[in-house]
Protein backbone atom coordinates (compact mmCIF):
# COMPACT_ATOMS: atom_id res chain seq x y z
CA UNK A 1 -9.09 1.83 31.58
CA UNK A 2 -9.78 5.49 32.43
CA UNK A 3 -8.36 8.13 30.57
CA UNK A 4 -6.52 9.25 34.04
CA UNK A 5 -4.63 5.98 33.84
CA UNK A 6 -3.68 5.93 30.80
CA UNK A 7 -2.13 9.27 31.02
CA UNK A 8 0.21 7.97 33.95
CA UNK A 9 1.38 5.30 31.19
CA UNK A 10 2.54 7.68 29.03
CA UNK A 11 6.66 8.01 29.35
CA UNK A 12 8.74 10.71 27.63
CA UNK A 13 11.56 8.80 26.67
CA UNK A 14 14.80 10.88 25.55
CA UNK A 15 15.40 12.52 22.62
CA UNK A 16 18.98 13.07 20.82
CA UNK A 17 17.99 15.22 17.83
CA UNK A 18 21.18 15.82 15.99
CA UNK A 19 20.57 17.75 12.43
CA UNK A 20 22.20 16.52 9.12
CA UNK A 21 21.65 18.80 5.98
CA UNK A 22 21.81 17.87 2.50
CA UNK A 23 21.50 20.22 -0.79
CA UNK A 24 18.24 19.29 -2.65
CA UNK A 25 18.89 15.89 -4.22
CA UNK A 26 22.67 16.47 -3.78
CA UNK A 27 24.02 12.86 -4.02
CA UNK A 28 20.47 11.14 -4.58
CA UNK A 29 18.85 9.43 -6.87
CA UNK A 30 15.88 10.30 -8.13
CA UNK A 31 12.54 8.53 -10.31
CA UNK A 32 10.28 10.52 -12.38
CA UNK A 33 7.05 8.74 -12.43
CA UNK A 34 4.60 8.16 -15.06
CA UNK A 35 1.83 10.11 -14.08
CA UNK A 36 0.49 12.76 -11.18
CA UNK A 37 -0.95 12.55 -7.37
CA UNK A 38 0.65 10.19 -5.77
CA UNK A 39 0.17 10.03 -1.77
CA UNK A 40 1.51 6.55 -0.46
CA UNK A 41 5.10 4.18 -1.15
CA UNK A 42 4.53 0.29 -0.66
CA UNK A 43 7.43 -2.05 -1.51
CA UNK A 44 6.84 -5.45 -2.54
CA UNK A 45 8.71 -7.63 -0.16
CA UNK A 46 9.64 -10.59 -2.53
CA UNK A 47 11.32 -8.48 -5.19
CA UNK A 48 12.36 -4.95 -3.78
CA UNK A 49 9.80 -3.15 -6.06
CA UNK A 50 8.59 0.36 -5.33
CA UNK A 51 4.67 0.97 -6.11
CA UNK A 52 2.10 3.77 -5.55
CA UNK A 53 -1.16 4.72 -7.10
CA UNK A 54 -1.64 8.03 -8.91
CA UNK A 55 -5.12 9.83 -8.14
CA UNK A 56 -4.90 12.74 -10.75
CA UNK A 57 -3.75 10.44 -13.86
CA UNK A 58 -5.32 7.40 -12.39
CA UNK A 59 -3.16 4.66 -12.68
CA UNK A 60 -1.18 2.05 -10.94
CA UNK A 61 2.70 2.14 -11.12
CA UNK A 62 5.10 -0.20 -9.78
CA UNK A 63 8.88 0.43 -10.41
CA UNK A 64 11.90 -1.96 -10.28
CA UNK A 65 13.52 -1.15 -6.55
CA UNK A 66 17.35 -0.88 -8.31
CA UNK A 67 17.16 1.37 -10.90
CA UNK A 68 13.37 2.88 -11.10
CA UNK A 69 12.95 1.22 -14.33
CA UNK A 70 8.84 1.31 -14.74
CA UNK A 71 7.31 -2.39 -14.49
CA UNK A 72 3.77 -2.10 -14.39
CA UNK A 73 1.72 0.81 -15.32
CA UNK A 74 -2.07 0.00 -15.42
CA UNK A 75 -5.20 1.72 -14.76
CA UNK A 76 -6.94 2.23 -11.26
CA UNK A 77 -10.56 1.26 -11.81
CA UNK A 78 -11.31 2.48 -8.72
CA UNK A 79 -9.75 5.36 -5.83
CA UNK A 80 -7.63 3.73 -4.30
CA UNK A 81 -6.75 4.78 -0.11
CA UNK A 82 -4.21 2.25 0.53
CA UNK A 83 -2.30 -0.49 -0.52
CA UNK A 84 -0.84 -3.61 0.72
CA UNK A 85 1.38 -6.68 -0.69
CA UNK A 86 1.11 -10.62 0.63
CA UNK A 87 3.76 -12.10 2.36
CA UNK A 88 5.22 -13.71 -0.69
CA UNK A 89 5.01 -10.83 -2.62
CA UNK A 90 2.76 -12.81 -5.07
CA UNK A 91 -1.02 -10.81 -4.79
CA UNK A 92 -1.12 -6.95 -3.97
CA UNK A 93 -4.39 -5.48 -2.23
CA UNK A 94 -5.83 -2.13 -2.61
CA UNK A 95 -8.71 -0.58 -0.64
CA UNK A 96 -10.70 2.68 -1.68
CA UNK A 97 -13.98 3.77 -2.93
CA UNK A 98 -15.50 3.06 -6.31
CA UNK A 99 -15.06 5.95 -8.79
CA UNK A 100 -18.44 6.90 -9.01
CA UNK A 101 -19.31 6.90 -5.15
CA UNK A 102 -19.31 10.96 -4.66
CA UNK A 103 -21.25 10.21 -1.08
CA UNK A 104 -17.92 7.80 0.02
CA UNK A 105 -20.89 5.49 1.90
CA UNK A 106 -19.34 1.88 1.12
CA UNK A 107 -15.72 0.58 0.19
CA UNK A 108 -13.98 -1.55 -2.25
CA UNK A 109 -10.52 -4.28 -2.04
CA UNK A 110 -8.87 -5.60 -4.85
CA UNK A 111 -6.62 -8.76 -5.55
CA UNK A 112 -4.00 -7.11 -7.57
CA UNK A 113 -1.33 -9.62 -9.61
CA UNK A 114 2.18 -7.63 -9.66
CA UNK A 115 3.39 -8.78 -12.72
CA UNK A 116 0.46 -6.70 -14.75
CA UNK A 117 -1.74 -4.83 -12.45
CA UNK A 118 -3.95 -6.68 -13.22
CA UNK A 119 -7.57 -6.59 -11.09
CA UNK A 120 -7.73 -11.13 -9.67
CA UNK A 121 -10.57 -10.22 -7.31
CA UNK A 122 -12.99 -8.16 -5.51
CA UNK A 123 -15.22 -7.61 -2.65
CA UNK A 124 -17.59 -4.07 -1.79
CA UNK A 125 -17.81 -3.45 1.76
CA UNK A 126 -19.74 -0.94 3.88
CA UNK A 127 -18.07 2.25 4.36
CA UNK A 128 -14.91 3.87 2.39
CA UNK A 129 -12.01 1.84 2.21
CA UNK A 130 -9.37 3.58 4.81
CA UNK A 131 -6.12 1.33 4.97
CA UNK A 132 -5.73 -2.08 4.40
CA UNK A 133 -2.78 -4.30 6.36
CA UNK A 134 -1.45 -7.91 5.69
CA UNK A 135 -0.46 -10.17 8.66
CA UNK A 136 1.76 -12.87 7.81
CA UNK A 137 -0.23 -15.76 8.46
CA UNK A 138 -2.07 -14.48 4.81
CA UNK A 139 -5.02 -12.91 7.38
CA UNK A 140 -6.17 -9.51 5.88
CA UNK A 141 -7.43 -6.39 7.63
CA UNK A 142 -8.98 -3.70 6.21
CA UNK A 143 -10.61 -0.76 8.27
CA UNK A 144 -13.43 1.26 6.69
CA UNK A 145 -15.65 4.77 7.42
CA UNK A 146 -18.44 6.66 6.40
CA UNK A 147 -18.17 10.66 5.35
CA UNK A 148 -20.63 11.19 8.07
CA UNK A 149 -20.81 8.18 10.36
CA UNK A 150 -20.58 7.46 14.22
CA UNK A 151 -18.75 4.33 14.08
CA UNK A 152 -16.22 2.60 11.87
CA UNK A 153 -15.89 -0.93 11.47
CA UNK A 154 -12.62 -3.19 10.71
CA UNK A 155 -13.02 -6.08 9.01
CA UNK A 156 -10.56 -9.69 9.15
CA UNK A 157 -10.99 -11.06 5.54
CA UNK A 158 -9.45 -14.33 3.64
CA UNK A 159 -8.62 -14.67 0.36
CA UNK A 160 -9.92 -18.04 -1.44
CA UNK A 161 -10.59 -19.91 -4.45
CA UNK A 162 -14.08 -20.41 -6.14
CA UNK A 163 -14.91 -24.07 -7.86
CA UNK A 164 -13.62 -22.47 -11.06
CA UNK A 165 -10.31 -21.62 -9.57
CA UNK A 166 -10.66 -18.07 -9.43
CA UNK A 167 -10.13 -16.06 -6.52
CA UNK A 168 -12.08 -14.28 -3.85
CA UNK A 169 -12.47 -12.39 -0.93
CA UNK A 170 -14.98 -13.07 1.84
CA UNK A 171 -15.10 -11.20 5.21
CA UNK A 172 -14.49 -13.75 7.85
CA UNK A 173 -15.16 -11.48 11.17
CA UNK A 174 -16.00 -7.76 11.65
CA UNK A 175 -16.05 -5.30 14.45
CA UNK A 176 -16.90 -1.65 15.27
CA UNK A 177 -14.09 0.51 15.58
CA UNK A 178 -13.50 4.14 15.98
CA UNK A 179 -14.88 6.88 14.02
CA UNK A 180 -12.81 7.74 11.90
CA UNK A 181 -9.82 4.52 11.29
CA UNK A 182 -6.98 5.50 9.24
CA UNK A 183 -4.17 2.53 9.84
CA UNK A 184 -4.12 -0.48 11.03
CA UNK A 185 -1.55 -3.19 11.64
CA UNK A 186 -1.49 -6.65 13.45
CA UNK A 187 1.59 -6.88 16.27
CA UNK A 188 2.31 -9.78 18.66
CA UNK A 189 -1.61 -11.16 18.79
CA UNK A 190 -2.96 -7.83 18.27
CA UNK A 191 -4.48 -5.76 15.99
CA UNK A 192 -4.48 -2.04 15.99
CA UNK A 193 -6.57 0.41 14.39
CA UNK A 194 -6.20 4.65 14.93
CA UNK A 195 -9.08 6.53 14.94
CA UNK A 196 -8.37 10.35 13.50
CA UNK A 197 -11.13 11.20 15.64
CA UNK A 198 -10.06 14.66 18.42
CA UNK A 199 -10.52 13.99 21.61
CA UNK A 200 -11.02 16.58 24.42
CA UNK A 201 -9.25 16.90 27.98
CA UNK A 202 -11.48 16.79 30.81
CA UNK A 203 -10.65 19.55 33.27
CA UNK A 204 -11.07 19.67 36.54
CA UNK A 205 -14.48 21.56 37.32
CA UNK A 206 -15.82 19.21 34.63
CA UNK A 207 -15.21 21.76 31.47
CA UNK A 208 -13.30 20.17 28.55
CA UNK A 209 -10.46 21.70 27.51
CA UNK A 210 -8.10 22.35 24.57
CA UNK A 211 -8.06 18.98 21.99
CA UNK A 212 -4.85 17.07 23.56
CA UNK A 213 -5.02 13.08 21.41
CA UNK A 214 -6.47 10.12 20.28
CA UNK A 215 -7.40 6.63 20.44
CA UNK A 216 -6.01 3.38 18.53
CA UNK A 217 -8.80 0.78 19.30
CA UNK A 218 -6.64 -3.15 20.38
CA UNK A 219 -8.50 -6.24 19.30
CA UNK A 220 -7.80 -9.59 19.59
CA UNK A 221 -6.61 -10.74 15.85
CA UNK A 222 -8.10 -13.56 15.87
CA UNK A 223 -11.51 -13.49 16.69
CA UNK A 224 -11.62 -9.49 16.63
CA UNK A 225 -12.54 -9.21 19.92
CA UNK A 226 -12.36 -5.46 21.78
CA UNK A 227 -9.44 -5.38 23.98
CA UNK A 228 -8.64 -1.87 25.16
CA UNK A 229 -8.03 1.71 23.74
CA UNK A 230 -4.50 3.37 23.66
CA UNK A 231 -4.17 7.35 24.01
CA UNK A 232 -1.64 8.78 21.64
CA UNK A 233 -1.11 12.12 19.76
CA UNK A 234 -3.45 14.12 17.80
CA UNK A 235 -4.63 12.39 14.20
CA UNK A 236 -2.65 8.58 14.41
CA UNK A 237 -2.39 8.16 10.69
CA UNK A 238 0.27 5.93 9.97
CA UNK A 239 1.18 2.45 12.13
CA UNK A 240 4.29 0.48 11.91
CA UNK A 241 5.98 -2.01 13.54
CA UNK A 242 9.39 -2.42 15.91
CA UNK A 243 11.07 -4.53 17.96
CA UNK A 244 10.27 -1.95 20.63
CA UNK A 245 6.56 -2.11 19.90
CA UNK A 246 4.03 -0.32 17.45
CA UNK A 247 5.00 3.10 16.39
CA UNK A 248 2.47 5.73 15.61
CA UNK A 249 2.81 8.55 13.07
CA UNK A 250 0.56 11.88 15.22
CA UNK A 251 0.47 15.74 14.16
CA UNK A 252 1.19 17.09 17.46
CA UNK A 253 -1.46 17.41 20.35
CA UNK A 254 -2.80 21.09 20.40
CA UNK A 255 -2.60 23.16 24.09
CA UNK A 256 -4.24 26.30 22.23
CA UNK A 257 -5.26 28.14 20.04
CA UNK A 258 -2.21 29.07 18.06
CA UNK A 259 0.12 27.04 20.14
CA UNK A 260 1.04 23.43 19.35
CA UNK A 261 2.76 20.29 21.12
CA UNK A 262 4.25 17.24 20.21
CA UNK A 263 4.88 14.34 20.60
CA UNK A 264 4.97 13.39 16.81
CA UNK A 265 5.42 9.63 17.31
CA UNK A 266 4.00 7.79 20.09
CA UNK A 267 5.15 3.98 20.96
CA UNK A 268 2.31 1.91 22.35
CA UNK A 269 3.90 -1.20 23.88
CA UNK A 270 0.71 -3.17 24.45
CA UNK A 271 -2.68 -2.58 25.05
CA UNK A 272 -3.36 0.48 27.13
CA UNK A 273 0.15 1.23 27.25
CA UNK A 274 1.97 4.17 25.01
CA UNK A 275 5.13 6.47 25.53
CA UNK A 276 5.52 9.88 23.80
CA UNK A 277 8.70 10.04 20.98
CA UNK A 278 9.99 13.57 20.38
CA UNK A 279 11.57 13.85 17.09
CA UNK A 280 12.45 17.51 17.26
CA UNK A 281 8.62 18.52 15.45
CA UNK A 282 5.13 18.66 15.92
CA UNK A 283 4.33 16.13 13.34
CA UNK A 284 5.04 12.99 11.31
CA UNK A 285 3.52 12.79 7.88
CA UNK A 286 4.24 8.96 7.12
CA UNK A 287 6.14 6.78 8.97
CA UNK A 288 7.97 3.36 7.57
CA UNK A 289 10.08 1.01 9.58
CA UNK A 290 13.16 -1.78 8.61
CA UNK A 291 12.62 -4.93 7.93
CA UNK A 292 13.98 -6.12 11.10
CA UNK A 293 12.42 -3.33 13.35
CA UNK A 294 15.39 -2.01 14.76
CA UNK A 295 14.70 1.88 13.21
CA UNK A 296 11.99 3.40 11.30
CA UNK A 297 12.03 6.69 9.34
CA UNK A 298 9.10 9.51 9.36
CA UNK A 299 8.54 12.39 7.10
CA UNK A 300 8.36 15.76 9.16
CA UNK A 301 5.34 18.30 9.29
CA UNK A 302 5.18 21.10 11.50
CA UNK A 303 2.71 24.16 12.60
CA UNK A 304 3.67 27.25 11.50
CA UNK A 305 4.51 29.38 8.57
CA UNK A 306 6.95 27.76 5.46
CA UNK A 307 10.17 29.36 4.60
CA UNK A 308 9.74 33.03 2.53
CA UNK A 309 9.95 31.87 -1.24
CA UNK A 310 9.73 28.23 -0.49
CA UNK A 311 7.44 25.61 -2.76
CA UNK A 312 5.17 25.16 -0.20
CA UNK A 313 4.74 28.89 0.42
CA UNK A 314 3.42 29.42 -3.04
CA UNK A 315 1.29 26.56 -2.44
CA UNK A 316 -0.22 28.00 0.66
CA UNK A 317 -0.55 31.50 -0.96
CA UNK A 318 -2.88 30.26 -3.83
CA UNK A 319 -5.06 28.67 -0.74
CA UNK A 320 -8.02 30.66 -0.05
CA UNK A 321 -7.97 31.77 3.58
CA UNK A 322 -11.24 30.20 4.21
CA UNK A 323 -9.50 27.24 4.34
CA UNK A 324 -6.94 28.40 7.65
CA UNK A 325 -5.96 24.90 8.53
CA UNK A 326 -4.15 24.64 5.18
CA UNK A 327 -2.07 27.63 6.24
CA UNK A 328 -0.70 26.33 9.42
CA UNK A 329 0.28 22.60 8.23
CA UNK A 330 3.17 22.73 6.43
CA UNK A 331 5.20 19.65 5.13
CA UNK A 332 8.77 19.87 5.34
CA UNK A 333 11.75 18.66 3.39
CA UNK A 334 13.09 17.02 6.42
CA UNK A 335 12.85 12.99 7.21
CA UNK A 336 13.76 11.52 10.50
CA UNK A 337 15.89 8.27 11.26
CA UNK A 338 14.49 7.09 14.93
CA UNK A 339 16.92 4.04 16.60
CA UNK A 340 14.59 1.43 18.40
CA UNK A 341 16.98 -0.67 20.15
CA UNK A 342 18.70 0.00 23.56
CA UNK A 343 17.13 1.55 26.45
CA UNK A 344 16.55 4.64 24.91
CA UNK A 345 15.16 6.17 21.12
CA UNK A 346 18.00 7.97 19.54
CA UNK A 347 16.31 10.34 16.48
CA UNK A 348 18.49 11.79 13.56
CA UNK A 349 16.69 14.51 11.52
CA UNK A 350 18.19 15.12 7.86
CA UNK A 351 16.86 18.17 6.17
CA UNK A 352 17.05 16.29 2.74
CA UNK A 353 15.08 19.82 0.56
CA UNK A 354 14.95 23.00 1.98
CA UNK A 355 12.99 24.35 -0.54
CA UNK A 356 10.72 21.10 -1.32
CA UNK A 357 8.64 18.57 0.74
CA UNK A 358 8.72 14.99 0.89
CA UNK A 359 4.72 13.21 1.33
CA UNK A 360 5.65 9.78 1.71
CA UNK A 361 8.29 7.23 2.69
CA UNK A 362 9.19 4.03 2.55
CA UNK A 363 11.93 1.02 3.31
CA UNK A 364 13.41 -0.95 0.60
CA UNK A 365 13.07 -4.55 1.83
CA UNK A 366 16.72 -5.45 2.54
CA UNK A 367 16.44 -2.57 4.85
CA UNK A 368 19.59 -0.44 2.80
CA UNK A 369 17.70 2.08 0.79
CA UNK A 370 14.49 4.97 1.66
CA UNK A 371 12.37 6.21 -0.70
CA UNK A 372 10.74 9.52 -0.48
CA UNK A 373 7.68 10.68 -2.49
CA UNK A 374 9.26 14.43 -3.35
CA UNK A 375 7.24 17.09 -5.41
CA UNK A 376 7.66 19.56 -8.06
CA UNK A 377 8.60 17.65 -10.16
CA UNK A 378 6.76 14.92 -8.52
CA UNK A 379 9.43 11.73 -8.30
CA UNK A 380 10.74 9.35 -5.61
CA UNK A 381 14.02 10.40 -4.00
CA UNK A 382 16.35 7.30 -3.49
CA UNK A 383 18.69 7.32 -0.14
CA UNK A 384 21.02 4.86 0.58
CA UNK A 385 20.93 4.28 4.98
CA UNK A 386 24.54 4.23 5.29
CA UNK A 387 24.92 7.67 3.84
CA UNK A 388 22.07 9.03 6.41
CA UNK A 389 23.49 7.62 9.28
CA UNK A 390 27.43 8.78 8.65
């Protein structure tokens, strides 16, 4: 499908952006955790727990999903990109690089057991370890990419038993995929995978323009056969899924040099098929959805300078400005609750910090609390739905 017909696809559906604030951590709950850089929030689906990895201490922390009580805290013995849990809850996967690999050429998934952090399994694969999805048929996806390669390649892998008993992973089909894959997810026969990768307009005496999107590459989940490509906003980092269809985490689309655009969320609704979500910014830093699919949340980003005497503008202050792009992407302290049933997507943003930023989010699994990755002091901020949505 040509560019030119996906773009007639593309529906902006309507927005109702009303704007709930909250003090910082006024009525919330919050976790300190056991350690430093954490970047992702996975919950285990059989027993409500909360885990993430922590780059800077190196370790891997799971916490009990009522009270934040540390369960597991165990050593990464590798750097971990992303993490996902079985079905049952009873095996936990993580995909990264090995420690040692300072050129990021091949990739690495664990078998993880929950109740220790334990390392059950493992399996190298060509190309960094980018995200790593579970379907619930037990079928495992995991997309990988070099530092400097033209192609990525997502992989369908199955986790067995060996004669002794042990476990282990063996690829059962690969594919090429975009450049640069950074989620991936499995909905409805199909399997999706972004690709951070800019892509250029085409104007119309042949020139290409500004940077406007990207692709997420549709294969069949099965076999892993190419379907079709989906055009969405700029850098697709973050897939989930609805009753509506696959939602997709973008940083805005750029129109210019200083001057940026959203849509922040895009819904793709099949192969080949997407509609722009405005969610009152220019972009979504993670994205989680319910357990039923009826709403998802996003953390907000946006283009532009941070508030005078804010956190994050004495974080971009001690960036060197060789390094621009750092000073126009700003996390906020805002989250957004985005409605997926009815005929249209009804978005609530709640500024949750004014003067902090929330990295990551995620959905208990009964679907009644959020948890936010906050920072300084790095801890997960707990938020019961019904007092969001009041």
């Amino acid at each position: 499908m040509s560019k030119g017909k996906i773009l007639t696809l593309i529906t902006i559906l309507t927005l109702i952006v009303p704007t709930c604030t909250f003090a910082q951590d006024e009525g919330f709950e919050s976790w300190t955790l056991p350690g430093e850089g954490a970047s992702v929030l996975v919950v285990n689906p059989s027993d409500g727990s909360v885990w993430t990895f922590l780059h800077q201490t190196m370790n891997l922390v799971g916490l009990d999903g009522s009270d934040g009580t540390v369960i597991v805290d165990a050593p990464l013995t590798m750097r971990p990109s992303a993490m996902a849990f079985s079905p049952g809850g009873e095996y936990a996967f993580l995909t990264g690089e090995p420690p040692g690999d300072q050129i990021i050429s091949h990739g690495v998934v664990q078998v993880i057991d929950p109740a220790d952090g334990s390392v059950l399994g493992i399996l190298d694969l060509e190309g960094a370890g980018n995200a790593i999805y579970v379907a619930e048929d037990g079928g495992i996806y995991v997309a990988t990419g070099m530092q400097y390669a033209y192609q990525g390649t997502v992989y369908k892998i199955s986790l067995n038993t060996d004669d002794e008993g042990g476990l282990m992973l063996e690829i059962d089909e690969r594919a090429a995929c975009g450049k640069i894959p950074w989620a991936i997810i499995s909905y409805d026969g199909v399997l999706y995978v972004t690709d951070l990768e800019l892509q250029w307009t085409e104007q119309p005496d042949g020139s290409m323009g500004d940077p406007y999107g990207s692709w997420v590459w549709a294969y069949d989940a099965i076999t892993l056969d190419f379907i079709e490509k989906t055009w969405v906003g700029v850098n697709p980092s973050r897939l989930v899924e609805t009753e509506s269809g696959v939602l997709v985490a973008c940083s805005g689309s750029k129109v210019g040099s200083e001057e940026w655009m959203e849509p922040a969320l895009s819904l793709i609704t099949g192969p080949g098929e997407s509609e722009q979500v405005f969610i009152g910014t220019s972009g979504a830093s993670d994205l989680d959805a319910s357990p039923d699919g009826t709403w998802a949340v996003a953390t907000l980003a946006d283009w532009g300078p941070p508030a005078e005497g804010s956190a994050m503008a004495m974080y971009q202050n001690a960036v060197p400005e060789s390094f621009p792009e750092a000073h126009r992407w700003v996390y906020t302290g805002n989250i957004a609750l985005v409605e997926m049933t009815g005929e249209d997507v009804e978005t609530t943003v709640n500024e949750i910090m004014p003067d902090d930023f929330v990295r990551a989010v995620a959905v208990s699994s009964d679907g009644t609390m959020i948890y936010a990755l906050a920072e300084e002091p790095e801890r997960i901020i707990v938020m019961p739905v019904e007092e969001l949505t009041q």
